[in-house]
N, C-alpha and C. Protein backbone atom coordinates (compact mmCIF):
# COMPACT_ATOMS: atom_id res chain seq x y z
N UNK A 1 98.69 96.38 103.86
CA UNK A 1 97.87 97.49 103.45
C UNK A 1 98.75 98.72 103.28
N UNK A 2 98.76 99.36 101.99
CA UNK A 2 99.21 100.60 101.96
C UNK A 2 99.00 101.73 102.73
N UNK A 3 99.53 102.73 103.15
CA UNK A 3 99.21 103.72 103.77
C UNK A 3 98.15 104.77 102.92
N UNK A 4 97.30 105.18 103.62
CA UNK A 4 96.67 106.63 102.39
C UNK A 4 97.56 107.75 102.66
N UNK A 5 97.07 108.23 101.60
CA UNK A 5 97.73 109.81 101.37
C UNK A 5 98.07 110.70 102.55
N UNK A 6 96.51 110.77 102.94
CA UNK A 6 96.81 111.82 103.90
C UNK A 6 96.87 110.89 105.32
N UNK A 7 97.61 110.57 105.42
CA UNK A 7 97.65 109.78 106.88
C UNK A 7 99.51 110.38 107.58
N UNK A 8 98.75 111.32 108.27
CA UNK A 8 99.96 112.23 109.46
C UNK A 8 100.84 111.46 110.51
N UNK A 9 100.53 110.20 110.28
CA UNK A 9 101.25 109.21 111.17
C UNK A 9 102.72 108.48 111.17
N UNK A 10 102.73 108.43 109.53
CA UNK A 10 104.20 107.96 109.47
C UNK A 10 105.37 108.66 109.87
N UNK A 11 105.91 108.04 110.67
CA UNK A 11 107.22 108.38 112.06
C UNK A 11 107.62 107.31 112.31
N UNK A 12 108.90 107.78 113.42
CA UNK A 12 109.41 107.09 114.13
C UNK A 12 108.91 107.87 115.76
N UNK A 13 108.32 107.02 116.52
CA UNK A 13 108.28 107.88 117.53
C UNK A 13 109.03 107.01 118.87
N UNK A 14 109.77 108.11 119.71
CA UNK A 14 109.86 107.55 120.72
C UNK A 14 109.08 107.34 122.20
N UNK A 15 108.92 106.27 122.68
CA UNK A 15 107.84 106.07 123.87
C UNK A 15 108.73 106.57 124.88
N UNK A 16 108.04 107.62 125.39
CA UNK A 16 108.52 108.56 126.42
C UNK A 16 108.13 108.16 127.87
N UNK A 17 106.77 108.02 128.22
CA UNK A 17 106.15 107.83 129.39
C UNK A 17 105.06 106.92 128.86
N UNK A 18 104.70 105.87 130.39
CA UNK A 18 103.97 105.04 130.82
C UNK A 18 102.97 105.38 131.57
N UNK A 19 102.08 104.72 132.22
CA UNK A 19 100.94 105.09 133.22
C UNK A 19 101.26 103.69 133.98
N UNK A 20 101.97 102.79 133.62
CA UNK A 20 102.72 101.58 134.07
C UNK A 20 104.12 101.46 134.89
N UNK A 21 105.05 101.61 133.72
CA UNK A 21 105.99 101.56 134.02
C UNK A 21 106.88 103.18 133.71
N UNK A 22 108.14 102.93 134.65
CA UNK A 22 109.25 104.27 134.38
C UNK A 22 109.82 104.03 132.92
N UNK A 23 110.46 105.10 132.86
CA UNK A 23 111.67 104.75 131.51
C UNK A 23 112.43 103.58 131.71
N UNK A 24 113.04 103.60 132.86
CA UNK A 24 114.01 102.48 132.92
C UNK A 24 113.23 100.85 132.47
N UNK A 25 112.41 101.07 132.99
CA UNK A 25 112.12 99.39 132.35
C UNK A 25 111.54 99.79 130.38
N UNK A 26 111.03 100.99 130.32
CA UNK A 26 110.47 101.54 128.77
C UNK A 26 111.56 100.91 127.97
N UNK A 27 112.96 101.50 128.53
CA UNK A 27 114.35 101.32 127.95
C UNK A 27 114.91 100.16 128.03
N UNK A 28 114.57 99.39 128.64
CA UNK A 28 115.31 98.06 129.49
C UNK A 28 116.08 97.23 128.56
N UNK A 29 115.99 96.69 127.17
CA UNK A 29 116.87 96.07 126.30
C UNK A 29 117.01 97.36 125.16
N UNK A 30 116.41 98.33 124.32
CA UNK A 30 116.83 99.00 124.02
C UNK A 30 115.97 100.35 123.86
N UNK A 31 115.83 101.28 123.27
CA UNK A 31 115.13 102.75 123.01
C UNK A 31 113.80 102.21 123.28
N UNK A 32 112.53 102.84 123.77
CA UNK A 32 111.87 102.06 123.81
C UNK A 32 110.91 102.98 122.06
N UNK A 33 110.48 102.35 121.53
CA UNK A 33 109.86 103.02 120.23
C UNK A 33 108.59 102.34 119.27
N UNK A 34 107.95 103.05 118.91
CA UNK A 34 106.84 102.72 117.60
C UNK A 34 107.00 103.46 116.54
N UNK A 35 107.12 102.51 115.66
CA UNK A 35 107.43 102.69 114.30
C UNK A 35 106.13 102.36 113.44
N UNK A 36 105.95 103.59 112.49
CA UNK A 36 104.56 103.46 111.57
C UNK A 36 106.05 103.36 110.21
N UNK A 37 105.68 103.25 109.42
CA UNK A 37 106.25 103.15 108.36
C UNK A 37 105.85 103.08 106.80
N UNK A 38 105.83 104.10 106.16
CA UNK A 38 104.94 103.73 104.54
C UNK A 38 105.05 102.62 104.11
N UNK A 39 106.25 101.17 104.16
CA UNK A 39 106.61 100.22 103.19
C UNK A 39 105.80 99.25 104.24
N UNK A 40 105.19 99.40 104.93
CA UNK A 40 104.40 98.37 105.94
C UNK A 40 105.54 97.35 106.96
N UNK A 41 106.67 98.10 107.39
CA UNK A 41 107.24 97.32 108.18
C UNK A 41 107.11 98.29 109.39
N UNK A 42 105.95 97.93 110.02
CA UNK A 42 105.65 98.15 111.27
C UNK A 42 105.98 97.66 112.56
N UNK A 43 106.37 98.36 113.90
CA UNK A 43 106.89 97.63 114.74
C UNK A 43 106.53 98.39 116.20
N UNK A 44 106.62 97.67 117.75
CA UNK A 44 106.75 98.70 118.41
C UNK A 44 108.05 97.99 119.58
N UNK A 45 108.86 98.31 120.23
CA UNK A 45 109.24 97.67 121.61
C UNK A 45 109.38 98.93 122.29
N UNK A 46 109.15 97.97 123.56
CA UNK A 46 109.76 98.52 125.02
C UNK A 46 109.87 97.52 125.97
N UNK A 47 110.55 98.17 127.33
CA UNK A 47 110.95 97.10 127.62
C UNK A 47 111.51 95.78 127.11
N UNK A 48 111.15 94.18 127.73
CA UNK A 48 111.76 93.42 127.01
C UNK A 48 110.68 92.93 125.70
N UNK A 49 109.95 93.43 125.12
CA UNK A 49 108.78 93.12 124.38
C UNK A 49 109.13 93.71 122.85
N UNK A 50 109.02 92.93 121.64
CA UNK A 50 109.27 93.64 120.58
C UNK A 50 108.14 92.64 119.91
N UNK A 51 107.89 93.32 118.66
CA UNK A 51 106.73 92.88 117.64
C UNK A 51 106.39 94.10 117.04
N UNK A 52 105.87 93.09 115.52
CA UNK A 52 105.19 93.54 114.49
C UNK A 52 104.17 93.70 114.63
N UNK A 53 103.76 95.08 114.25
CA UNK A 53 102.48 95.64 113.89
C UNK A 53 101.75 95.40 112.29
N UNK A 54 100.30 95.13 112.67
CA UNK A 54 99.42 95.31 111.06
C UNK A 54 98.67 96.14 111.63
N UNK A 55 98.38 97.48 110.55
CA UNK A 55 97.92 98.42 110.89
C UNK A 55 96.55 98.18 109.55
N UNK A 56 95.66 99.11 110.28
CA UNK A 56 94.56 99.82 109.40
C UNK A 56 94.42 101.15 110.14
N UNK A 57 94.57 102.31 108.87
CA UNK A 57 95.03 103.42 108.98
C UNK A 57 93.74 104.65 109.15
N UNK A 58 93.46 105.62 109.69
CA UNK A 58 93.55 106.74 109.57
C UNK A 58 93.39 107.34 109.32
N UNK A 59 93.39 109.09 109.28
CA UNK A 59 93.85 110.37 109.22
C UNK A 59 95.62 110.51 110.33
N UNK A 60 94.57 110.33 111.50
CA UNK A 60 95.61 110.71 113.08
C UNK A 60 95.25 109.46 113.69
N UNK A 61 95.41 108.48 113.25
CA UNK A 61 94.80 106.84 114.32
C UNK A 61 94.99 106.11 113.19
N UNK A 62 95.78 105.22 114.05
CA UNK A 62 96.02 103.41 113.88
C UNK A 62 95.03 102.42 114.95
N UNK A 63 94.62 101.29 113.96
CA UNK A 63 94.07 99.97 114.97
C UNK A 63 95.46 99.52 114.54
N UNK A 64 95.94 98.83 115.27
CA UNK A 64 96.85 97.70 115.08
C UNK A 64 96.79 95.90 115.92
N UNK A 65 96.90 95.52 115.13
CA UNK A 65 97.33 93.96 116.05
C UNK A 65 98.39 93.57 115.89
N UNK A 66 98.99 92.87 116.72
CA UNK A 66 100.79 92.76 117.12
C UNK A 66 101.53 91.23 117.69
N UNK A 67 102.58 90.92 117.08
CA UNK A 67 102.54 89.59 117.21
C UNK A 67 104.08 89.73 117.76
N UNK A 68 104.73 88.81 118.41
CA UNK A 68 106.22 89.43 119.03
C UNK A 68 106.25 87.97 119.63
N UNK A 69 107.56 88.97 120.98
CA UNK A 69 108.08 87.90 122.09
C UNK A 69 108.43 89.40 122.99
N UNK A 70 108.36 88.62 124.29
CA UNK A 70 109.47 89.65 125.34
C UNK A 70 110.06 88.32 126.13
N UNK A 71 111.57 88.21 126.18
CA UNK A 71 112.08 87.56 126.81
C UNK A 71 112.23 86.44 125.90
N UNK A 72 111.84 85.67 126.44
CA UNK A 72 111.41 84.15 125.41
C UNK A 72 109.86 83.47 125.29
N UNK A 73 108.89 84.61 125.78
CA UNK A 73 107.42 84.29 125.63
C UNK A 73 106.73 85.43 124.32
N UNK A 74 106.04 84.36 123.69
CA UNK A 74 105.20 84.85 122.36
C UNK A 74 104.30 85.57 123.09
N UNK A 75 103.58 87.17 122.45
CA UNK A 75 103.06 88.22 123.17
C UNK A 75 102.41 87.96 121.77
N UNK A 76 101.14 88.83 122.00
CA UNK A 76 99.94 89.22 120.76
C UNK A 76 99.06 90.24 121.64
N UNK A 77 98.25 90.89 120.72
CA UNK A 77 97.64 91.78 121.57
C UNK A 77 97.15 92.60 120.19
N UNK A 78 96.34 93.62 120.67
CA UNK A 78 96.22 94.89 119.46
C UNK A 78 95.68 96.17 120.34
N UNK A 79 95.86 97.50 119.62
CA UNK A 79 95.51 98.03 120.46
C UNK A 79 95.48 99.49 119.52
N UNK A 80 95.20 100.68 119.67
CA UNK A 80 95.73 102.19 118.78
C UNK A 80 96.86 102.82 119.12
N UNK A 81 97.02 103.87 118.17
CA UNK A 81 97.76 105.19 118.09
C UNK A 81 97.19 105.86 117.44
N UNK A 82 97.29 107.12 118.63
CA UNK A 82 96.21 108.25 118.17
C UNK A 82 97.36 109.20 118.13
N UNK A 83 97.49 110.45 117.02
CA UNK A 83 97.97 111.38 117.19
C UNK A 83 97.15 112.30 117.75
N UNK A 84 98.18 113.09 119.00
CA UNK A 84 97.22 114.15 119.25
C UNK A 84 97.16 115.40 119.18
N UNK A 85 96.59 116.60 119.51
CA UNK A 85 97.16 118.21 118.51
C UNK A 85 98.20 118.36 119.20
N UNK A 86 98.86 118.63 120.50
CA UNK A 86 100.57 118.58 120.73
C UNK A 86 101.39 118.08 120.09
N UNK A 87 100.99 116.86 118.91
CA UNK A 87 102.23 116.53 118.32
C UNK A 87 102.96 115.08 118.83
N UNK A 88 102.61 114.56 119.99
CA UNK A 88 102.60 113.34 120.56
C UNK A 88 101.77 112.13 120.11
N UNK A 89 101.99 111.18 120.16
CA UNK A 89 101.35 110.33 120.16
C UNK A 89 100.94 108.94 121.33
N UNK A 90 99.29 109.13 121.35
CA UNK A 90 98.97 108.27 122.32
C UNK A 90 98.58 106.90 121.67
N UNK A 91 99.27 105.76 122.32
CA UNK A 91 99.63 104.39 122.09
C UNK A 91 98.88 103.60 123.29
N UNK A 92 98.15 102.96 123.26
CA UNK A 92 97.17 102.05 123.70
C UNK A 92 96.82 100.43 123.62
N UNK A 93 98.57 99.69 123.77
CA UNK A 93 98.62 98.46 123.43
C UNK A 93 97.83 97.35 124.78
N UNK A 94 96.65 96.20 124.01
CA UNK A 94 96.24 95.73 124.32
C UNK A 94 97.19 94.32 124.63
N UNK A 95 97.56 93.79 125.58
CA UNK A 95 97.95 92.16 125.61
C UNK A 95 97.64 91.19 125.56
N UNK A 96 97.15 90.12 125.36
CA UNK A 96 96.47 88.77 125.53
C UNK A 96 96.95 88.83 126.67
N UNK A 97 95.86 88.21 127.74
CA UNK A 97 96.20 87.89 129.26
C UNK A 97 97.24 89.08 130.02
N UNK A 98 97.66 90.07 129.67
CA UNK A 98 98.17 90.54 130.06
C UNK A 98 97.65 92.04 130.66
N UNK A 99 99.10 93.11 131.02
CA UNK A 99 98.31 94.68 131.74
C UNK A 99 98.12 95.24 130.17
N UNK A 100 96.84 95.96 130.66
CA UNK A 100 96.99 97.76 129.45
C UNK A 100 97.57 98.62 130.18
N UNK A 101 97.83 99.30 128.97
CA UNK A 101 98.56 100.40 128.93
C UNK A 101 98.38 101.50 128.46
N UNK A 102 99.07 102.80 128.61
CA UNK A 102 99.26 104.01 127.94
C UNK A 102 100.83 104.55 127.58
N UNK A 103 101.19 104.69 126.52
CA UNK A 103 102.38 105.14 126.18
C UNK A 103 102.20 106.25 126.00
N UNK A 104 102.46 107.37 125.89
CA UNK A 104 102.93 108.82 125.18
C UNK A 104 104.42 108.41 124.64
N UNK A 105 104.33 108.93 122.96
CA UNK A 105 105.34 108.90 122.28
C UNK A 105 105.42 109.99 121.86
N UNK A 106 106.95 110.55 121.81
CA UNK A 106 107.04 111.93 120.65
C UNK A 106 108.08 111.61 119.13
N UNK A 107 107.52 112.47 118.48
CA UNK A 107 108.14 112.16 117.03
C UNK A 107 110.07 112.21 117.58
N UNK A 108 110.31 110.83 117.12
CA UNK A 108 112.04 110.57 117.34
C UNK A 108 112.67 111.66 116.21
N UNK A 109 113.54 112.37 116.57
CA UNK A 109 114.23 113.45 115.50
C UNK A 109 114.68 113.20 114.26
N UNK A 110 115.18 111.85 113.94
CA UNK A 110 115.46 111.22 112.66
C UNK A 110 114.09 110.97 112.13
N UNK A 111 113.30 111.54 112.34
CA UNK A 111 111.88 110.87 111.73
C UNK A 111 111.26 111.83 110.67
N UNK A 112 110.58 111.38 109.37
CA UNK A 112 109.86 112.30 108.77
C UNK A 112 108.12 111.93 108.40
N UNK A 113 107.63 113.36 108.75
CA UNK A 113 106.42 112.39 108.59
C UNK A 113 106.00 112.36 106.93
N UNK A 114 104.88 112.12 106.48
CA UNK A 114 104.15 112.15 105.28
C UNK A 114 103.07 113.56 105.13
């Protein structure tokens, strides 16, 4: 699905804080981050968990569902991203069988939005 016009979401953001976990595990194999992207290559990791996002878009909110691995186990789940008026973004990934969560992300500095 294409992005619309006015959709304030496309970034790179970095996941800053948990209601779960510290940074150190956020960070644990690499940056921990969610990526919206106009060309539809969507993504999020942290910790040891990475996967693709399919989004349906917006103004300031994504639904997404998400298909991956962390470690060597297949993860799925779906869940939002809401932008909020600070400029952050709140991330709300759902797991199959697994914990929820809350991320706060802020726009990563290499990032531009739309």
């Amino acid at each position: 699905m294409s992005t619309p016009a006015d959709c304030r979401l496309i970034r790179r953001q970095r996941n800053t804080v948990s209601d779960l976990w510290d940074w150190i595990h956020l960070d644990l194999v690499k940056p921990a981050m969610i990526i919206i992207h106009e060309d539809g290559h969507d993504e999020i990791a942290f910790g040891a968990m990475q996967a693709g996002l399919d989004l349906k878009y917006s103004r300031s909110m994504v639904f997404f569902t998400e298909a991956g691995f962390e470690e060597v186990d297949d993860v799925s789940g779906s869940g939002t991203a809401e932008l909020l008026k600070d400029g952050t973004l709140e991330v709300e990934p759902t797991y199959d069988l697994r914990d929820e969560a809350v991320l706060k992300a802020q726009q990563d500095t290499f990032s531009t939005a739309c």
